[in-house]
C-alpha atoms as a PDB file:
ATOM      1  CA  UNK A   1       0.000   0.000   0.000  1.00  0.00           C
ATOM      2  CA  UNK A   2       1.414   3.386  -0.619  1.00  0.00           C
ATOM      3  CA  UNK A   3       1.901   5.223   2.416  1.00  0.00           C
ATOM      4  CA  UNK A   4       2.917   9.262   2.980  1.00  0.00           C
ATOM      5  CA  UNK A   5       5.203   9.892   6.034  1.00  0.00           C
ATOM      6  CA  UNK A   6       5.408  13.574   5.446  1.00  0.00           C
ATOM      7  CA  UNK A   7       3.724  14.895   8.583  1.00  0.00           C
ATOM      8  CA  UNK A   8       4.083  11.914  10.809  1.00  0.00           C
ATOM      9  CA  UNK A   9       6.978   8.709  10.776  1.00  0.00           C
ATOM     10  CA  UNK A  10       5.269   5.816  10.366  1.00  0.00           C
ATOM     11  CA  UNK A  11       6.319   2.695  12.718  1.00  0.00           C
ATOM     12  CA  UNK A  12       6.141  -0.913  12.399  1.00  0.00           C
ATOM     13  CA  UNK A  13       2.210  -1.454  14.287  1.00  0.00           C
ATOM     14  CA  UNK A  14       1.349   2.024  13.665  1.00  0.00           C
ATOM     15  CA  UNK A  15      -2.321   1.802  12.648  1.00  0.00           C
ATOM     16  CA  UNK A  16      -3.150   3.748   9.361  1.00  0.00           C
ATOM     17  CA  UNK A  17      -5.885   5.505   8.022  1.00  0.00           C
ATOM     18  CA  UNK A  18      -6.835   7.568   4.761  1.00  0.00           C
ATOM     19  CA  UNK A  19      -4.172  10.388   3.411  1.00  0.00           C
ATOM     20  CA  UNK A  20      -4.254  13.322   2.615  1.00  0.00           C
ATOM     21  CA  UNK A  21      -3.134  12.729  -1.439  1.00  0.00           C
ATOM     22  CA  UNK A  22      -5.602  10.741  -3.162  1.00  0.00           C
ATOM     23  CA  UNK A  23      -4.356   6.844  -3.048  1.00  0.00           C
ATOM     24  CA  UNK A  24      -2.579   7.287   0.144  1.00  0.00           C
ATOM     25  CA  UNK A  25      -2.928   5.612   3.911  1.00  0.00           C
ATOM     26  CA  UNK A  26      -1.322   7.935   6.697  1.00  0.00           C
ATOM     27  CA  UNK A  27      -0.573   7.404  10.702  1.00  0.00           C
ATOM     28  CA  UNK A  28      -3.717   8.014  12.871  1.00  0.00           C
ATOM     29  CA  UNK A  29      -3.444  10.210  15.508  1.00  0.00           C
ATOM     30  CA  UNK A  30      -5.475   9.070  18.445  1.00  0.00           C
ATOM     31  CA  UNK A  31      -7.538  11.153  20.063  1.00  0.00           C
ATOM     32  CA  UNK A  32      -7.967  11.777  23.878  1.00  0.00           C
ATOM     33  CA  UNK A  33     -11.462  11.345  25.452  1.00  0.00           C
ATOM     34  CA  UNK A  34     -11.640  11.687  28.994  1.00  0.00           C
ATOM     35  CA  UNK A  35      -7.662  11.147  29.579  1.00  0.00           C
ATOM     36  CA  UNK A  36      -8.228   7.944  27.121  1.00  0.00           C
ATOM     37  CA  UNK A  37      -6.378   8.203  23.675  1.00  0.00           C
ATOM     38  CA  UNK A  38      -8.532   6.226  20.925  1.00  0.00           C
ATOM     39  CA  UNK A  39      -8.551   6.000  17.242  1.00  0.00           C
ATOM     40  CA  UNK A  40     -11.742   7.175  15.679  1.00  0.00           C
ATOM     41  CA  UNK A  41     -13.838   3.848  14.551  1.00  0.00           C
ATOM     42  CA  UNK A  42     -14.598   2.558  11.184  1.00  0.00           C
ATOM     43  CA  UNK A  43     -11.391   5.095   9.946  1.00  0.00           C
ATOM     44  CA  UNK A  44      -8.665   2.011  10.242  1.00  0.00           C
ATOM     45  CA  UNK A  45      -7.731   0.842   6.601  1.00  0.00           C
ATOM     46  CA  UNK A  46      -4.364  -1.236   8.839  1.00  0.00           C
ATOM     47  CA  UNK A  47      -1.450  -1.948  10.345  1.00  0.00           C
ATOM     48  CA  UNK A  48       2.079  -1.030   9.182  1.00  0.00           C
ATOM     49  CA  UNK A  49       3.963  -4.207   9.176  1.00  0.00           C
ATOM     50  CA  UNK A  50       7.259  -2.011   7.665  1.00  0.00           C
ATOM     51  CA  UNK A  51       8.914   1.218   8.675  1.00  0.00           C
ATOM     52  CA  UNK A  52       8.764   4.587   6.817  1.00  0.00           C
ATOM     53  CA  UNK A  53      10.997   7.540   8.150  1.00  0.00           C
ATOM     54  CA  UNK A  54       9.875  10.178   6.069  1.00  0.00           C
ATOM     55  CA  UNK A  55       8.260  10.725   2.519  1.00  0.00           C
ATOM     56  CA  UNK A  56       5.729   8.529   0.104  1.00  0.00           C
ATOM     57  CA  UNK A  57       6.765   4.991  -0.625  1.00  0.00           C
ATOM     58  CA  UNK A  58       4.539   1.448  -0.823  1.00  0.00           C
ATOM     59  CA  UNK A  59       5.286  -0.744   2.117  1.00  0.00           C
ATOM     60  CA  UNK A  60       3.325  -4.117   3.622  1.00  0.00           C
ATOM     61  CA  UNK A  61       0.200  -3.432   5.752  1.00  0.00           C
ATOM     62  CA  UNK A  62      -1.776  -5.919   6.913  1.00  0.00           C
ATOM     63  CA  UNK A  63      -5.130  -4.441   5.846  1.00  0.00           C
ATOM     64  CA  UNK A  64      -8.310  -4.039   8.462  1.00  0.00           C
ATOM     65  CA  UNK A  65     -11.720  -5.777   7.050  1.00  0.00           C
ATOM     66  CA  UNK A  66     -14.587  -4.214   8.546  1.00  0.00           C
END
């Protein structure tokens, strides 16, 4: 999957969700509710299963069927 590291690293377990460019997965940032940080459901296309420091580059994700 094709995945753009330019605001955010992306990690090896990092879950991903849409990009911003058309064609593109991203890091989700979690959000905190009530001191809780969770990831907004029904956003999660995967998990990063390879590293990206910086950029736009394909890399293995195991993908999330909902």
């Amino acid at each position: 999957m094709r995945v753009d590291a330019t605001k955010h690293p992306v990690a090896i377990g990092d879950l991903l969700v849409t990009g911003d460019h058309a064609g593109t997965a991203m890091v989700s940032v979690p959000l905190s509710l009530d001191g809780v940080k969770i990831h907004r459901p029904g956003t999660i296309i995967g998990k990063a299963l390879e590293p990206l420091a910086s950029g736009e580059k394909e890399i293995l994700v195991l993908l999330s069927l909902q």
